[in-house]
PDB file of N, CA and C in Angstrom:
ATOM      1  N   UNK A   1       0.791  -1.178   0.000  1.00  0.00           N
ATOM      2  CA  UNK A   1       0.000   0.000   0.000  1.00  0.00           C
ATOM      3  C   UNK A   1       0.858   1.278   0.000  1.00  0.00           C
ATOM      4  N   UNK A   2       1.972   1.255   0.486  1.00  0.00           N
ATOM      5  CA  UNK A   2       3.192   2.471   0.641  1.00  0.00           C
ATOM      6  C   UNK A   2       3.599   2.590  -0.533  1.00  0.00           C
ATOM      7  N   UNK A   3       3.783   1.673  -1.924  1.00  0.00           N
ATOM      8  CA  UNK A   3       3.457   1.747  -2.773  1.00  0.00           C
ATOM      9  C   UNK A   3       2.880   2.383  -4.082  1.00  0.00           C
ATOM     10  N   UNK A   4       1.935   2.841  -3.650  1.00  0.00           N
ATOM     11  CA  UNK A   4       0.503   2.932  -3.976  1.00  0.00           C
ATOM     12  C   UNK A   4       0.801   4.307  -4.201  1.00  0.00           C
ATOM     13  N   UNK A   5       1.014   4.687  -2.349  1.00  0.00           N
ATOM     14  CA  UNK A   5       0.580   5.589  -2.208  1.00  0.00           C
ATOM     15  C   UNK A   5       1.903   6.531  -3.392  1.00  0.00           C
ATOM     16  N   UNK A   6       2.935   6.370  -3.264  1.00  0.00           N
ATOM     17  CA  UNK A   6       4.506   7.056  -3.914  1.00  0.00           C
ATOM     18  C   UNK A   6       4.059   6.928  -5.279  1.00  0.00           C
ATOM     19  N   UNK A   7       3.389   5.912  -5.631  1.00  0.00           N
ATOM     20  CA  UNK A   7       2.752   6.153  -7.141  1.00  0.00           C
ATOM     21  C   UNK A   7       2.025   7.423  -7.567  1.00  0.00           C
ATOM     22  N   UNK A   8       1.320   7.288  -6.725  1.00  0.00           N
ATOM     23  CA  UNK A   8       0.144   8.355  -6.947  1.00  0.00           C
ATOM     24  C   UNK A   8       0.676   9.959  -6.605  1.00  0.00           C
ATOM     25  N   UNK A   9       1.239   9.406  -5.509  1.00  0.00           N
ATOM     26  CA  UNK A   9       1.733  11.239  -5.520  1.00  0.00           C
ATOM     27  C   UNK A   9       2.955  11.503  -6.481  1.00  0.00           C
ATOM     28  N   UNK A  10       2.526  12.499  -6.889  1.00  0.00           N
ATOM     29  CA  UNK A  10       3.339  13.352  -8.243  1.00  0.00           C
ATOM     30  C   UNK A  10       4.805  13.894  -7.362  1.00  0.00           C
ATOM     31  N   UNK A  11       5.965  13.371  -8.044  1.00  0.00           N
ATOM     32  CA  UNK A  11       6.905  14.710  -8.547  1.00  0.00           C
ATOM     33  C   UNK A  11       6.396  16.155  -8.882  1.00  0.00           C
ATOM     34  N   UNK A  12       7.170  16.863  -7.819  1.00  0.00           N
ATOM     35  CA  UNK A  12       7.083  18.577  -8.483  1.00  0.00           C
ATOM     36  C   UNK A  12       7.985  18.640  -9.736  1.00  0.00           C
ATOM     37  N   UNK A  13       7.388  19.128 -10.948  1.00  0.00           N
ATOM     38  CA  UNK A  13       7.742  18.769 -12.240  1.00  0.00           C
ATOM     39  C   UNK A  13       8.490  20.342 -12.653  1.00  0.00           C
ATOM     40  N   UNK A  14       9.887  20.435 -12.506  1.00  0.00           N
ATOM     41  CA  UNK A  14      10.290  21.743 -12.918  1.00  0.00           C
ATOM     42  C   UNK A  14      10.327  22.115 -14.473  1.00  0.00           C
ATOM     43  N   UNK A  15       9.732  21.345 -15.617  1.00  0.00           N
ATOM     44  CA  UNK A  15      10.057  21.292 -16.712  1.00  0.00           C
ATOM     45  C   UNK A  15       9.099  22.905 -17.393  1.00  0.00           C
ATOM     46  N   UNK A  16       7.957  22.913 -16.906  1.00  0.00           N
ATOM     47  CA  UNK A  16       6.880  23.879 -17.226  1.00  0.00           C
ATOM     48  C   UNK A  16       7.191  24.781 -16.731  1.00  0.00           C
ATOM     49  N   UNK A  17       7.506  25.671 -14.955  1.00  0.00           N
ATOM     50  CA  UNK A  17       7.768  26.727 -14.515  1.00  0.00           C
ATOM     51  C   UNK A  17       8.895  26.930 -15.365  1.00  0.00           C
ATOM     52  N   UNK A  18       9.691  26.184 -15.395  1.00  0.00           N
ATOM     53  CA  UNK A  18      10.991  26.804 -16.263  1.00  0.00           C
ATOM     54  C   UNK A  18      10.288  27.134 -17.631  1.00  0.00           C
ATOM     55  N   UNK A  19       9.751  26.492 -18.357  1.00  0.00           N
ATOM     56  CA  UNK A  19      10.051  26.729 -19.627  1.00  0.00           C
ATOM     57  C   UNK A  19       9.278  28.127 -19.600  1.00  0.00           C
ATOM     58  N   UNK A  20       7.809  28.449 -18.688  1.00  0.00           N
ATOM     59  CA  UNK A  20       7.174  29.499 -18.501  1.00  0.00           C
ATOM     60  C   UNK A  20       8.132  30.751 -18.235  1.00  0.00           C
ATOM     61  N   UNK A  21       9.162  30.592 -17.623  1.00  0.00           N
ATOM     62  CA  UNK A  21       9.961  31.833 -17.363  1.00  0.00           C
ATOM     63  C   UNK A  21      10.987  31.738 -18.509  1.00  0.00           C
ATOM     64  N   UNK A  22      11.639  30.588 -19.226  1.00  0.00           N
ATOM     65  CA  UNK A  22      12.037  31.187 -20.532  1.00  0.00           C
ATOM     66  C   UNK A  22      11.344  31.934 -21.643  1.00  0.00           C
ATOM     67  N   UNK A  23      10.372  31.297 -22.030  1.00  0.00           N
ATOM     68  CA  UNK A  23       9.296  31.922 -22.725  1.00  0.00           C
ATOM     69  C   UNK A  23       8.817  33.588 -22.060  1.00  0.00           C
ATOM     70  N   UNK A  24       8.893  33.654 -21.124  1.00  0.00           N
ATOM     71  CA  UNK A  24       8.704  35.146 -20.522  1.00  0.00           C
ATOM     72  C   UNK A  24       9.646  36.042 -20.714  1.00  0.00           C
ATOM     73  N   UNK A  25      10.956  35.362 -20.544  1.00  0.00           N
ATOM     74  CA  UNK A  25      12.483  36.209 -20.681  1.00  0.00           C
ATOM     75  C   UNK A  25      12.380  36.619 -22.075  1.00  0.00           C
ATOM     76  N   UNK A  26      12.790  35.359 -23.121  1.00  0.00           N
ATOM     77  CA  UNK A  26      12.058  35.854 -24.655  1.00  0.00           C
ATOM     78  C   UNK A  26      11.482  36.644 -25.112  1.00  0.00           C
ATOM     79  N   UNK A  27      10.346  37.009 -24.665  1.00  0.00           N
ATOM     80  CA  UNK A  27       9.115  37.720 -24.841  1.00  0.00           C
ATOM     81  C   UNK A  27       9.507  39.059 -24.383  1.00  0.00           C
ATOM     82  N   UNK A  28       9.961  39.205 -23.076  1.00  0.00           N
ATOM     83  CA  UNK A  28      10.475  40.670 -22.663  1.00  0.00           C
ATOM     84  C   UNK A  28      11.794  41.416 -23.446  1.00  0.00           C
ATOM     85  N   UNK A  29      12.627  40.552 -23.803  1.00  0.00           N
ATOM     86  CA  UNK A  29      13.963  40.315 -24.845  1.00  0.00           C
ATOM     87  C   UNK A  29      13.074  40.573 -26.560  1.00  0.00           C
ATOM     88  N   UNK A  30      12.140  40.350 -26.506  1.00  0.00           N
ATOM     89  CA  UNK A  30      11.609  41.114 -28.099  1.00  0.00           C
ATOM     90  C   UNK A  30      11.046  42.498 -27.576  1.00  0.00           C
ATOM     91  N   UNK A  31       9.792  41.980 -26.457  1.00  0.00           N
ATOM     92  CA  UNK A  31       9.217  43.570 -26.698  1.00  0.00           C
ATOM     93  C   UNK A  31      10.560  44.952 -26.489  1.00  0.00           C
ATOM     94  N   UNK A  32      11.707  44.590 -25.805  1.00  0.00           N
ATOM     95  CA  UNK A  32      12.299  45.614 -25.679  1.00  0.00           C
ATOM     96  C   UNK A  32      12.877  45.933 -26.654  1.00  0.00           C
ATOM     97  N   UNK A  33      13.512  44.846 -27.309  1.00  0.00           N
ATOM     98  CA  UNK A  33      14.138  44.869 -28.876  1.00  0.00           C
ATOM     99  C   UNK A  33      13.357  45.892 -29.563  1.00  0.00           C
ATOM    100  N   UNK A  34      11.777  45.390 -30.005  1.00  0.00           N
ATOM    101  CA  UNK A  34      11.037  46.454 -30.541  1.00  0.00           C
ATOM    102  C   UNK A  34      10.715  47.520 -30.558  1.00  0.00           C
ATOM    103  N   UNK A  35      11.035  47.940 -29.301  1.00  0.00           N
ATOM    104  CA  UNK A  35      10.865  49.614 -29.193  1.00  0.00           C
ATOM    105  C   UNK A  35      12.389  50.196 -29.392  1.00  0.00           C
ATOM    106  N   UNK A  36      13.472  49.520 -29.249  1.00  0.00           N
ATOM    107  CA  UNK A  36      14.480  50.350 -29.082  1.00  0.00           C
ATOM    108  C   UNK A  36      14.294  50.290 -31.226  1.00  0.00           C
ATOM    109  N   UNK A  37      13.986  48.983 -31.912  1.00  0.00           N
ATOM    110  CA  UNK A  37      14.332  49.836 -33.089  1.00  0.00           C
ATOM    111  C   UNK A  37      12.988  50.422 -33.470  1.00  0.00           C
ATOM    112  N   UNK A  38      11.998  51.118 -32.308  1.00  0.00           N
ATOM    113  CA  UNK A  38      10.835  52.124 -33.256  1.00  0.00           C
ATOM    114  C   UNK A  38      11.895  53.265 -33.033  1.00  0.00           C
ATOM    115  N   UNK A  39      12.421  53.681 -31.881  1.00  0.00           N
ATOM    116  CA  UNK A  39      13.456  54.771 -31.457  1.00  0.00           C
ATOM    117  C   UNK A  39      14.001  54.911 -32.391  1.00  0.00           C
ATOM    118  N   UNK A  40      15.159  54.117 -33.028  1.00  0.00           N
ATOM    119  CA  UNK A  40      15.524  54.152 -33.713  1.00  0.00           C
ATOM    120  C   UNK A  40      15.327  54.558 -35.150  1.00  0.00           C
ATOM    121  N   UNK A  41      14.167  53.948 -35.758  1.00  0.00           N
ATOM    122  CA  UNK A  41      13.537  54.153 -36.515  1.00  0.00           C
ATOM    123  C   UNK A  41      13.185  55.267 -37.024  1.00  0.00           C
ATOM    124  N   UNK A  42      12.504  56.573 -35.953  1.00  0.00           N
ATOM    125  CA  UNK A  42      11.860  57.492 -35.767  1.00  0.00           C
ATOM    126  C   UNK A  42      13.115  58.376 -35.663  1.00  0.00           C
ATOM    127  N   UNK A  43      14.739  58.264 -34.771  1.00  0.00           N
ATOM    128  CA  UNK A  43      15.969  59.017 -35.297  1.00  0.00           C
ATOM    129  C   UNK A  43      16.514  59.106 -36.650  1.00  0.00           C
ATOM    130  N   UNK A  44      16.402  58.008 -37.175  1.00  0.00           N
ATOM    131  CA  UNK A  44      16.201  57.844 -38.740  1.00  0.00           C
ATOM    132  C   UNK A  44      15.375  58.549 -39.271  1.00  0.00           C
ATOM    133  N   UNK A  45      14.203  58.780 -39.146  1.00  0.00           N
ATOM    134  CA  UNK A  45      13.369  59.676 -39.917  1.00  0.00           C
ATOM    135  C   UNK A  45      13.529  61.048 -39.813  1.00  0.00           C
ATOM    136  N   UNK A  46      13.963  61.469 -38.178  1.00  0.00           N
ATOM    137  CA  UNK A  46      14.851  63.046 -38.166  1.00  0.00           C
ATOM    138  C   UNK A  46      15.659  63.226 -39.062  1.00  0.00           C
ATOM    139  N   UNK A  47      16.597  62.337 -38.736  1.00  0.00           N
ATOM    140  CA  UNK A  47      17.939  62.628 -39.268  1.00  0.00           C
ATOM    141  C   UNK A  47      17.724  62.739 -40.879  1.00  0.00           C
ATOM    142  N   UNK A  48      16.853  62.386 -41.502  1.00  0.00           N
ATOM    143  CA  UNK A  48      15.891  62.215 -43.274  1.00  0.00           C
ATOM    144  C   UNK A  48      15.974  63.616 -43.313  1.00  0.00           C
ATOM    145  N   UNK A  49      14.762  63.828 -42.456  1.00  0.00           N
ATOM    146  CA  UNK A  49      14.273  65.436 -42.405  1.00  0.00           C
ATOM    147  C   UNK A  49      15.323  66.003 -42.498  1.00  0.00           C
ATOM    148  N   UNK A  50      16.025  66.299 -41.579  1.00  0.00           N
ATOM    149  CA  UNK A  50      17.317  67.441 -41.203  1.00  0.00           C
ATOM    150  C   UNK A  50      18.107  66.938 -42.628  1.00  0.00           C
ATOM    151  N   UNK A  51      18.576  66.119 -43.229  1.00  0.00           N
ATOM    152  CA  UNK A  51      19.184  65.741 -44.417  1.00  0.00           C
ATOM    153  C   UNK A  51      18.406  66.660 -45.421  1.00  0.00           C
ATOM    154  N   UNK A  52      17.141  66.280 -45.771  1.00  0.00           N
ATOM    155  CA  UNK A  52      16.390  67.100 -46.965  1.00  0.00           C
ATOM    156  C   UNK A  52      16.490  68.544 -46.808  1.00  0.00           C
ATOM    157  N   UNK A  53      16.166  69.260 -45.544  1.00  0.00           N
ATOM    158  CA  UNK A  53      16.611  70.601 -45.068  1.00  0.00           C
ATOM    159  C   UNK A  53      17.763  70.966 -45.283  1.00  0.00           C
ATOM    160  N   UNK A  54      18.648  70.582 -45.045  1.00  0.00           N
ATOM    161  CA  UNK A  54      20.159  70.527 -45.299  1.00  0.00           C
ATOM    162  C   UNK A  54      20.731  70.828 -46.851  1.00  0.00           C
ATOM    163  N   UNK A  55      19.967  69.626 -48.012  1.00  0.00           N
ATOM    164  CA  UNK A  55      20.036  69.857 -48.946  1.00  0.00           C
ATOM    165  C   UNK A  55      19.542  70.767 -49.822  1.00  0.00           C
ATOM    166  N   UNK A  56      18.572  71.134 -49.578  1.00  0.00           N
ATOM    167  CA  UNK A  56      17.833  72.084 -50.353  1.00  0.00           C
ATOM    168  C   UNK A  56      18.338  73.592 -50.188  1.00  0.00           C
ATOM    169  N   UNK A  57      18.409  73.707 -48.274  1.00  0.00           N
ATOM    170  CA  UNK A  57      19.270  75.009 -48.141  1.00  0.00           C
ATOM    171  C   UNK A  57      20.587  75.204 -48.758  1.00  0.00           C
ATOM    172  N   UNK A  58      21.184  74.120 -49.176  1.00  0.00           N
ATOM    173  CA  UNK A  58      22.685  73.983 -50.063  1.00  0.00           C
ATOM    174  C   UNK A  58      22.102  74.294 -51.531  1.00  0.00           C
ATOM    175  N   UNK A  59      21.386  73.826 -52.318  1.00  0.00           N
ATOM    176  CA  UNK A  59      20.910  73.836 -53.269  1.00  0.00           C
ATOM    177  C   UNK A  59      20.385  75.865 -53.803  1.00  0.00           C
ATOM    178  N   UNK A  60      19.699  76.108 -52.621  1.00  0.00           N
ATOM    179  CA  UNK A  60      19.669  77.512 -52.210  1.00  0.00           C
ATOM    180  C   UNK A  60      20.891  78.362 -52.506  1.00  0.00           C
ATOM    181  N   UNK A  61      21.862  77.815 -51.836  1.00  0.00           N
ATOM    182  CA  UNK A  61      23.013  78.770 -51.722  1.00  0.00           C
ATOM    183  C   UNK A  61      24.238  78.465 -52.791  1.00  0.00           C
ATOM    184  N   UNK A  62      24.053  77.254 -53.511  1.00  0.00           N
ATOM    185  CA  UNK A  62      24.735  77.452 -55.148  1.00  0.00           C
ATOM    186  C   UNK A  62      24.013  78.056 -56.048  1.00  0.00           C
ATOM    187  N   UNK A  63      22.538  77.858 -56.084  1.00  0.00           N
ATOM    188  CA  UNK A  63      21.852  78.538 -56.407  1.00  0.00           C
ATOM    189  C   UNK A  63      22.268  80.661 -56.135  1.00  0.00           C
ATOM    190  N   UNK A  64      22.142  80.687 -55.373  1.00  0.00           N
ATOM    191  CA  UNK A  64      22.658  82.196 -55.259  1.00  0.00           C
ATOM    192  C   UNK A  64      24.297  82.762 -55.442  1.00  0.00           C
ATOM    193  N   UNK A  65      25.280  81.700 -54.985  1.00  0.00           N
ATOM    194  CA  UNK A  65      26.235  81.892 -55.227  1.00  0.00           C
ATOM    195  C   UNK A  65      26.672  81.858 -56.959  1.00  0.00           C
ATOM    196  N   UNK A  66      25.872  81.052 -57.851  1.00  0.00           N
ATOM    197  CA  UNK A  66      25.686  81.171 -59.102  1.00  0.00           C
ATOM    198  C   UNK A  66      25.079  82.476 -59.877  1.00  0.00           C
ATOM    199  N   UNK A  67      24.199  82.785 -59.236  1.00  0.00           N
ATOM    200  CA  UNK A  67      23.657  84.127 -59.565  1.00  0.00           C
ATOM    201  C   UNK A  67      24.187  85.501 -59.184  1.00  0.00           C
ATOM    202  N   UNK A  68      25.126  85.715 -57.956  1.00  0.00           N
ATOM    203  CA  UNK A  68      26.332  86.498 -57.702  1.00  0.00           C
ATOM    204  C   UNK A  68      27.622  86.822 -58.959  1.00  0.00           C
ATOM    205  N   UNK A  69      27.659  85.874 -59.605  1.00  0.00           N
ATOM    206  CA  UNK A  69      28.180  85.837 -60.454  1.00  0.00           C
ATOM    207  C   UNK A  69      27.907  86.243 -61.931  1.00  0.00           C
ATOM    208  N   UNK A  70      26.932  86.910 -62.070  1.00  0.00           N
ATOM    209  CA  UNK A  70      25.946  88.292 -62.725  1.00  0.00           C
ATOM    210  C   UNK A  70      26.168  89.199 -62.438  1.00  0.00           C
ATOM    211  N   UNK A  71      26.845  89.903 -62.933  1.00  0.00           N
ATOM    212  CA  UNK A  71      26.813  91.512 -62.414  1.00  0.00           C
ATOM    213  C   UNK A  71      25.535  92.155 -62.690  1.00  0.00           C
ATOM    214  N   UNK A  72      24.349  91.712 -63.511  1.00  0.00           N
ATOM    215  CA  UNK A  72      23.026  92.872 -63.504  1.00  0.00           C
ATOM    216  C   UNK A  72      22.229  91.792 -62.226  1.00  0.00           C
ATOM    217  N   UNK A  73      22.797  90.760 -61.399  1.00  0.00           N
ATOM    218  CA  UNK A  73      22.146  90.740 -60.386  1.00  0.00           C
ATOM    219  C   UNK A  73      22.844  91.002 -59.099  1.00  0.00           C
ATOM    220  N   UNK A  74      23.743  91.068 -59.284  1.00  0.00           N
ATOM    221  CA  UNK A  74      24.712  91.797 -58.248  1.00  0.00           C
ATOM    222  C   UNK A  74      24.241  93.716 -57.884  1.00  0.00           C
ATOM    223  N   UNK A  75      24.075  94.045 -59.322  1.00  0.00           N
ATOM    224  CA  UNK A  75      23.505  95.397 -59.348  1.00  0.00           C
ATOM    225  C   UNK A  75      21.946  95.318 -58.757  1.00  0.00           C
ATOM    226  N   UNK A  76      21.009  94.539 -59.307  1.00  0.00           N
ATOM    227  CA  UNK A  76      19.574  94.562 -59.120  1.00  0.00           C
ATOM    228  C   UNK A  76      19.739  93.966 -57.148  1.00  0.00           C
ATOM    229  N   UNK A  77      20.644  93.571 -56.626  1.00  0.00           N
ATOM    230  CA  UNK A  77      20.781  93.390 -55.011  1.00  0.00           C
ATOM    231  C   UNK A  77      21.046  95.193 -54.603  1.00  0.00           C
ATOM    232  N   UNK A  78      22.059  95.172 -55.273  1.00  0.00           N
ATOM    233  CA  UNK A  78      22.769  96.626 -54.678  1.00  0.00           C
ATOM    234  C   UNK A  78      21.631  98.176 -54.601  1.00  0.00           C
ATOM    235  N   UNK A  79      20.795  97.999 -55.661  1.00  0.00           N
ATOM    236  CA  UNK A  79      20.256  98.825 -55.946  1.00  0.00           C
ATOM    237  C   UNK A  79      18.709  98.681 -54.825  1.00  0.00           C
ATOM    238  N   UNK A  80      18.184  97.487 -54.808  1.00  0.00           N
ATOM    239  CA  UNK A  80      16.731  96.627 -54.005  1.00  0.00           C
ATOM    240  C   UNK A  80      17.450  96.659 -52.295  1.00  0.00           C
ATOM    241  N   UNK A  81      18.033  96.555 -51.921  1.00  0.00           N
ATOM    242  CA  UNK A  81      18.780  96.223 -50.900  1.00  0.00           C
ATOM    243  C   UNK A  81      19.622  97.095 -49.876  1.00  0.00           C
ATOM    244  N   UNK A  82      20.513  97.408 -50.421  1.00  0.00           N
ATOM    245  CA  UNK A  82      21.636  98.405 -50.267  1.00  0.00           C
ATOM    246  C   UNK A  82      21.064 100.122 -50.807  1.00  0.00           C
ATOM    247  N   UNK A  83      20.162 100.307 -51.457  1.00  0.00           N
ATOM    248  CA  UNK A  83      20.017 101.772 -51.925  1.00  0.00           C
ATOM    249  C   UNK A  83      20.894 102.180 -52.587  1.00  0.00           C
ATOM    250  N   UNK A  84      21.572 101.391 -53.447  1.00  0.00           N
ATOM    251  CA  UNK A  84      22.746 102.115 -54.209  1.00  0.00           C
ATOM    252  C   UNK A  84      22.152 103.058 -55.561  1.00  0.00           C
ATOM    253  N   UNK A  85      23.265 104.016 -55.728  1.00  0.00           N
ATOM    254  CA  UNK A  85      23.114 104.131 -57.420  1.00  0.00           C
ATOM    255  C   UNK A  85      24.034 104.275 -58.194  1.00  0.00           C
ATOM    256  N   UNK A  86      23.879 104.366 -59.177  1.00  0.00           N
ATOM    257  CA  UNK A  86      25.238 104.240 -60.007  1.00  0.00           C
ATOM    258  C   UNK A  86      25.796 105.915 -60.106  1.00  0.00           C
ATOM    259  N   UNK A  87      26.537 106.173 -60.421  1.00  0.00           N
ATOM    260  CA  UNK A  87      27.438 107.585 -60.385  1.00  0.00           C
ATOM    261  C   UNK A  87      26.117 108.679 -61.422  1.00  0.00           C
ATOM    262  N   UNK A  88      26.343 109.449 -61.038  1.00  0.00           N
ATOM    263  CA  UNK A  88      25.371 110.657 -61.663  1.00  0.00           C
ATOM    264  C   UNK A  88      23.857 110.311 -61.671  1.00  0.00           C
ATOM    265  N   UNK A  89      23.685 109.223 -60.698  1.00  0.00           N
ATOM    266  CA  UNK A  89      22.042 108.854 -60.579  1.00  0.00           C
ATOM    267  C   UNK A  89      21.634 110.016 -59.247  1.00  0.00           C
ATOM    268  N   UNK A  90      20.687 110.224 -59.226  1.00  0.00           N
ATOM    269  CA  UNK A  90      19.662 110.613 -58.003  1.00  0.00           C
ATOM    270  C   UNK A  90      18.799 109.946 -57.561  1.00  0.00           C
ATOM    271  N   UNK A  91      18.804 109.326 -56.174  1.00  0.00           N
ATOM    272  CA  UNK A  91      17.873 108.305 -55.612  1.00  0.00           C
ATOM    273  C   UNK A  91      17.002 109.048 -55.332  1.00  0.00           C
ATOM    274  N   UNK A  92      15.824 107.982 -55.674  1.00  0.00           N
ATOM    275  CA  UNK A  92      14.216 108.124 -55.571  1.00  0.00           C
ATOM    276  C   UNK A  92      13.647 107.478 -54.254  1.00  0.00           C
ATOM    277  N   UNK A  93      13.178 108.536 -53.612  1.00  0.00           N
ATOM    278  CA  UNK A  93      12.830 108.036 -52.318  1.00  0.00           C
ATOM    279  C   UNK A  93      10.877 108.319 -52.274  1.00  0.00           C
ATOM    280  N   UNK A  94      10.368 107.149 -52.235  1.00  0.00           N
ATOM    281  CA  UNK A  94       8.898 107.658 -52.155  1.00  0.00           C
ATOM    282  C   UNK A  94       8.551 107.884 -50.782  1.00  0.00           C
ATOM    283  N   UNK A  95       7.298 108.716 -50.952  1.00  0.00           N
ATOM    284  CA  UNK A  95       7.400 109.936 -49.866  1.00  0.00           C
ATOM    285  C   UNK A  95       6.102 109.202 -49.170  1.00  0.00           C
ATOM    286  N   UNK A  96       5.321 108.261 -49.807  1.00  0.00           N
ATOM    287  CA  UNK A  96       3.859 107.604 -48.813  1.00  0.00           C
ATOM    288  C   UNK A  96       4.847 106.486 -48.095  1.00  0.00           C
ATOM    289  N   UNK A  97       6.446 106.005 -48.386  1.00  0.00           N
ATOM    290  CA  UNK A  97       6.936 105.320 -47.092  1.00  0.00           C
ATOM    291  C   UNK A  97       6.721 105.919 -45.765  1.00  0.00           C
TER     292      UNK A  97
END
């Protein structure tokens, strides 16, 4: 009957709690994975932005540095800008400023 009884009662079975806390470790080991590359992801998409900004303001400024290189737009700055005039001119100043 002593037997019997060692039959019937179970072993504490460590095979399941364990595998439950690997499977948990895993699981916490992705979700963190996943957010560090949305972070990531989303610095990437700044860093896009600030790139396209970057370029265009460059694009801007060959752009103008090309057009410096005109003297009737070098003049049409000097004149819009600066108030210049050329020698024997008289500047026109309107009077409803």
């Amino acid at each position: 009957m002593a037997m019997e009884r060692r039959k019937k009662r179970r072993k504490f079975d460590f095979f399941v709690p364990l595998l439950i806390v690997i499977i948990g470790y895993f699981a916490f080991v992705l979700v963190g994975q996943q957010v560090h590359l949305q972070e990531v992801a989303a610095d990437q998409e700044a860093a896009d932005a600030r790139l396209a900004a970057a370029e265009a303001e460059n694009a801007a400024l060959k752009q103008e540095k090309a057009d410096l290189q005109d003297p009737a737009y070098v003049e049409k700055i000097a004149r819009e800008e600066l108030g210049m005039t050329r020698h024997g001119e008289l500047p026109y100043t309107d009077a409803s400023k």
